[in-house]
N, C-alpha and C. Protein backbone atom coordinates (compact mmCIF):
# COMPACT_ATOMS: atom_id res chain seq x y z
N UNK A 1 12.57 -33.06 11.39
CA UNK A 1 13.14 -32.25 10.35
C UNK A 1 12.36 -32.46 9.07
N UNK A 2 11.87 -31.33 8.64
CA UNK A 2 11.38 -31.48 7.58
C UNK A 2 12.47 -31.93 6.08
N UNK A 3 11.57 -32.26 4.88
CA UNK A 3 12.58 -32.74 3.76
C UNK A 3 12.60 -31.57 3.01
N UNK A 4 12.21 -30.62 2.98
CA UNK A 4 12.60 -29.42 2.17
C UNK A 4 12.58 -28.26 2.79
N UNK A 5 13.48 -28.51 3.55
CA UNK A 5 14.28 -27.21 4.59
C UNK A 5 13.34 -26.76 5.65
N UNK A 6 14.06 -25.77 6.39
CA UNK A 6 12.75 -25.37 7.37
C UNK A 6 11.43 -24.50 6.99
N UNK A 7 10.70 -25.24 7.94
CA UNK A 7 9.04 -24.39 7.44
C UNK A 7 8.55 -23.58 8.73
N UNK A 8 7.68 -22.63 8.56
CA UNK A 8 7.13 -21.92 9.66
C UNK A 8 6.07 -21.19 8.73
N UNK A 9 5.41 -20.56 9.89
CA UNK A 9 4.28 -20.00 9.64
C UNK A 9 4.62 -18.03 10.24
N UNK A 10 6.08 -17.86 9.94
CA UNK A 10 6.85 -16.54 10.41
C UNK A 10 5.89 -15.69 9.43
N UNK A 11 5.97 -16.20 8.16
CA UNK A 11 5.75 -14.74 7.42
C UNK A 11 4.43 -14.52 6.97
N UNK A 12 3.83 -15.60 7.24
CA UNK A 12 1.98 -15.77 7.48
C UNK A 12 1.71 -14.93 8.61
N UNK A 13 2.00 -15.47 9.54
CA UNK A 13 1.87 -14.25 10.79
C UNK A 13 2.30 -12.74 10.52
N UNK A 14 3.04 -12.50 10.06
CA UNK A 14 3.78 -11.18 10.29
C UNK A 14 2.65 -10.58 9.19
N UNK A 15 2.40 -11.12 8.00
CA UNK A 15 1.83 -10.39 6.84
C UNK A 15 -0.02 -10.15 7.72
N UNK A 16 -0.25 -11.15 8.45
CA UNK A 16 -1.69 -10.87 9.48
C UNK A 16 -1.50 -9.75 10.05
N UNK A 17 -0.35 -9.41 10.51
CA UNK A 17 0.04 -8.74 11.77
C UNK A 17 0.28 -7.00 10.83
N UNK A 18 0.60 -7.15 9.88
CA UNK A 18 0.34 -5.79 8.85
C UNK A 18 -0.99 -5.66 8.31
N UNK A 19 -1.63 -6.28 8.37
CA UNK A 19 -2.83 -6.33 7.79
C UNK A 19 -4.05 -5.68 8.94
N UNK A 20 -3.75 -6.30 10.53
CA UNK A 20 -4.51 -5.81 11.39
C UNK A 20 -4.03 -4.56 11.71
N UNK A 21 -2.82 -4.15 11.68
CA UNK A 21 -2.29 -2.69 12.28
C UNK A 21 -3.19 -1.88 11.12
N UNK A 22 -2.70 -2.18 9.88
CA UNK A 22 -3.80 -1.14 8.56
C UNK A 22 -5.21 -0.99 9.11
N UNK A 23 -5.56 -2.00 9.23
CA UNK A 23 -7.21 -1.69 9.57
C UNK A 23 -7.52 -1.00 10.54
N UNK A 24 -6.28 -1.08 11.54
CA UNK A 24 -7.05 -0.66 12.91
C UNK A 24 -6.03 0.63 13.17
N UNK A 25 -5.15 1.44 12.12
CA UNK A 25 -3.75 2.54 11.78
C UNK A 25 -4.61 3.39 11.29
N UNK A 26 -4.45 2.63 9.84
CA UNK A 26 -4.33 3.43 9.19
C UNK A 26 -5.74 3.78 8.68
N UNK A 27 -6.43 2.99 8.01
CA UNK A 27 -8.03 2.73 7.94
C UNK A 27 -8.81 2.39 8.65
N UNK A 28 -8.87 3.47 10.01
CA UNK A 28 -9.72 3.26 11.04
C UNK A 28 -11.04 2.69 11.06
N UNK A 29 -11.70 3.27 9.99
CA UNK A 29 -13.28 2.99 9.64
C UNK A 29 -13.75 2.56 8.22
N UNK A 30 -13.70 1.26 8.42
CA UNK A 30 -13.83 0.23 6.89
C UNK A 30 -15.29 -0.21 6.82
N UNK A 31 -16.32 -0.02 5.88
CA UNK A 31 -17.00 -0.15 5.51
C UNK A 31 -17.20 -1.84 5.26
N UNK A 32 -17.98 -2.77 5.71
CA UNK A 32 -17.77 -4.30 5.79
C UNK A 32 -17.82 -4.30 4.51
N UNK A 33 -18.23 -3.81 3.01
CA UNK A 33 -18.12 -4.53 1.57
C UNK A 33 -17.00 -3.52 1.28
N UNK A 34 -15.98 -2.74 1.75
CA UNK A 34 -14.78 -2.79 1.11
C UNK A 34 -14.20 -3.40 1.72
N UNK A 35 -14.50 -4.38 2.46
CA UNK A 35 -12.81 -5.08 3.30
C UNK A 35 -12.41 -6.06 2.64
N UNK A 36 -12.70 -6.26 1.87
CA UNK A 36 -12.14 -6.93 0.74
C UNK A 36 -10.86 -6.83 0.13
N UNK A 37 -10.81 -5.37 -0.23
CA UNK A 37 -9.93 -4.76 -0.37
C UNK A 37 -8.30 -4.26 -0.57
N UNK A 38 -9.17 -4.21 1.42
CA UNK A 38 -7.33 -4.66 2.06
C UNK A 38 -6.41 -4.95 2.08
N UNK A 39 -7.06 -6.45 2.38
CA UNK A 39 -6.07 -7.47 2.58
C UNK A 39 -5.30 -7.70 0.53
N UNK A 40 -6.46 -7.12 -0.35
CA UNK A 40 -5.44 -7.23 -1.45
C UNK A 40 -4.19 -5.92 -2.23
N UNK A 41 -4.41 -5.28 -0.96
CA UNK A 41 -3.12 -4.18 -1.24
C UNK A 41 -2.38 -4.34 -0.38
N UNK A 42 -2.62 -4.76 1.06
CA UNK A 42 -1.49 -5.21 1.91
C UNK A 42 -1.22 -6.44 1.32
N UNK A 43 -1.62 -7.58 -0.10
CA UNK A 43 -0.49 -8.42 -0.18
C UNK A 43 0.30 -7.81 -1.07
N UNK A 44 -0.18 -6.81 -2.37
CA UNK A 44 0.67 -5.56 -2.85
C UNK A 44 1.80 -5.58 -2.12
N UNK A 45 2.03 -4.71 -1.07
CA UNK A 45 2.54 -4.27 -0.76
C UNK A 45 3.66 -5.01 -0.08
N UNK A 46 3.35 -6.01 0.71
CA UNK A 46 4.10 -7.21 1.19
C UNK A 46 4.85 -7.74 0.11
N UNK A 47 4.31 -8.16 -1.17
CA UNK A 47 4.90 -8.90 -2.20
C UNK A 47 6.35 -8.08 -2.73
N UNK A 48 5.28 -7.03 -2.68
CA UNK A 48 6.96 -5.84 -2.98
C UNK A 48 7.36 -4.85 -2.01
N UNK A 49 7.54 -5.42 -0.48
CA UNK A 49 8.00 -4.57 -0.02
C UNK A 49 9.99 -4.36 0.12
N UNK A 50 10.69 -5.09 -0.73
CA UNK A 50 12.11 -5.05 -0.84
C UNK A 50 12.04 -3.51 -1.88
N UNK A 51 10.84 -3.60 -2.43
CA UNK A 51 11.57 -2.27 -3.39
C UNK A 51 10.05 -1.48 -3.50
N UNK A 52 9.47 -1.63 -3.20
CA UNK A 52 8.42 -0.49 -3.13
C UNK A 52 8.42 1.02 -3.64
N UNK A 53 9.45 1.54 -2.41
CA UNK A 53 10.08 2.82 -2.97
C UNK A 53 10.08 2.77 -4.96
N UNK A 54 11.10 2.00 -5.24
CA UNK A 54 11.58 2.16 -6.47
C UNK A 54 10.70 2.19 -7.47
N UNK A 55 9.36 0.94 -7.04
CA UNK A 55 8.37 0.60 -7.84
C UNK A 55 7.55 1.86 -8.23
N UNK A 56 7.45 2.95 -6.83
CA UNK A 56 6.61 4.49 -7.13
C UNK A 56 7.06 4.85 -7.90
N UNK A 57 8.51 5.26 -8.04
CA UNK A 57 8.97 6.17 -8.56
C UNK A 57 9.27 5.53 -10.30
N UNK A 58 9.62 4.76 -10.52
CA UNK A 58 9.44 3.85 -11.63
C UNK A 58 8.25 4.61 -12.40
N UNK A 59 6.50 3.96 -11.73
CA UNK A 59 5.69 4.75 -11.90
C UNK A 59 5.72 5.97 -12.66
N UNK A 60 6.32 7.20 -12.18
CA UNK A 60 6.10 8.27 -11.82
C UNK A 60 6.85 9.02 -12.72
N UNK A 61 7.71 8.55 -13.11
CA UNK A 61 8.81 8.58 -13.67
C UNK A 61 8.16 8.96 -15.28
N UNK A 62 8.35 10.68 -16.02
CA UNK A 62 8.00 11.34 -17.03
C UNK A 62 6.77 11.75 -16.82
N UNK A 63 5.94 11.82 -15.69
CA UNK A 63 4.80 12.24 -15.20
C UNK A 63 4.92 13.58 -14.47
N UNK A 64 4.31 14.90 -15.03
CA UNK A 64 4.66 16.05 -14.91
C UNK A 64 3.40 15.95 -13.76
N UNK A 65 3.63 16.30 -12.09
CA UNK A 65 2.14 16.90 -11.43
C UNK A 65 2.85 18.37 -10.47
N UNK A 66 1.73 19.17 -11.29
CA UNK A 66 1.63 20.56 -10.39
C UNK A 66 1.05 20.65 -9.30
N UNK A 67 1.42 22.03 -8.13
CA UNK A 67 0.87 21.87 -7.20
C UNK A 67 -0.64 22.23 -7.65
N UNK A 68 -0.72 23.49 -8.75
CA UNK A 68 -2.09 23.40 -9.01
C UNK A 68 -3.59 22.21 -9.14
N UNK A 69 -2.51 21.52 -9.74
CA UNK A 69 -3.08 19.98 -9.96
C UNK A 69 -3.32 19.31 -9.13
N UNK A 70 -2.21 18.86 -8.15
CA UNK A 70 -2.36 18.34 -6.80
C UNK A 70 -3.00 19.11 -5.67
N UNK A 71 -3.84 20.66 -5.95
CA UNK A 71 -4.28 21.26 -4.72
C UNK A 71 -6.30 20.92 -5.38
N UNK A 72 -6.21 21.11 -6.58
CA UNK A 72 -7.28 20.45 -7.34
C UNK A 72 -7.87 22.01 -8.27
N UNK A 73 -7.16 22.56 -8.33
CA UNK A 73 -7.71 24.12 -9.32
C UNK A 73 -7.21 23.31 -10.85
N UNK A 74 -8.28 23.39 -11.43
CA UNK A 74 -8.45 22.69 -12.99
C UNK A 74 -7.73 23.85 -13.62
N UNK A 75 -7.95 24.82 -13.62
CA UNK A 75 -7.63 26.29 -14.38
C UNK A 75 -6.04 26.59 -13.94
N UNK A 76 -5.31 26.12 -12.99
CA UNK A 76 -4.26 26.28 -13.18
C UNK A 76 -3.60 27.48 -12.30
N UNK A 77 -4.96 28.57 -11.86
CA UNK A 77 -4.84 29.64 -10.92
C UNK A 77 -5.06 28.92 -9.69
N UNK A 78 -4.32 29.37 -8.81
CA UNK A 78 -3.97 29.21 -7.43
C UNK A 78 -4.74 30.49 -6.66
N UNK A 79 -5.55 30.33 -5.97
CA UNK A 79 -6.60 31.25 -5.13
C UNK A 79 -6.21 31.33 -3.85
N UNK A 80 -6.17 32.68 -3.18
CA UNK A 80 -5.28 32.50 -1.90
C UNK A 80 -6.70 33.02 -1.18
């Protein structure tokens, strides 16, 4: 028994175990000098994954985006 409660290596593993699914999910094809990267937005993301959600929108929050904006027309016209 340890003297300051129980220890494991649960959430070391699990945070590896998000880290290899990303690379090999979501970012199929990583360039060896960005992999650096990664592993420092999957601890992002791990660190805050109880509220994540909230943290975007927090963000986001008084930030006006159009679809114009988000489709990428600078001028504001939408071209069909």
């Amino acid at each position: 028994m340890s003297c300051c409660g129980s220890v494991h290596t649960k959430g070391l593993e699990n945070f590896w175990s998000l880290v290899k699914r990303a690379l090999k999910g979501t970012y199929v094809s990583v360039e060896p000098y960005h992999l650096y990267r990664h592993p420092d937005e999957q601890a992002f993301r791990f660190n805050n994954r109880k509220d994540i959600f909230g943290l975007a929108m927090s963000k986001a929050a008084g930030h006006r985006l159009t679809y114009a904006q988000l489709a990428g027309k600078e001028d504001g016209q939408l071209h069909q």
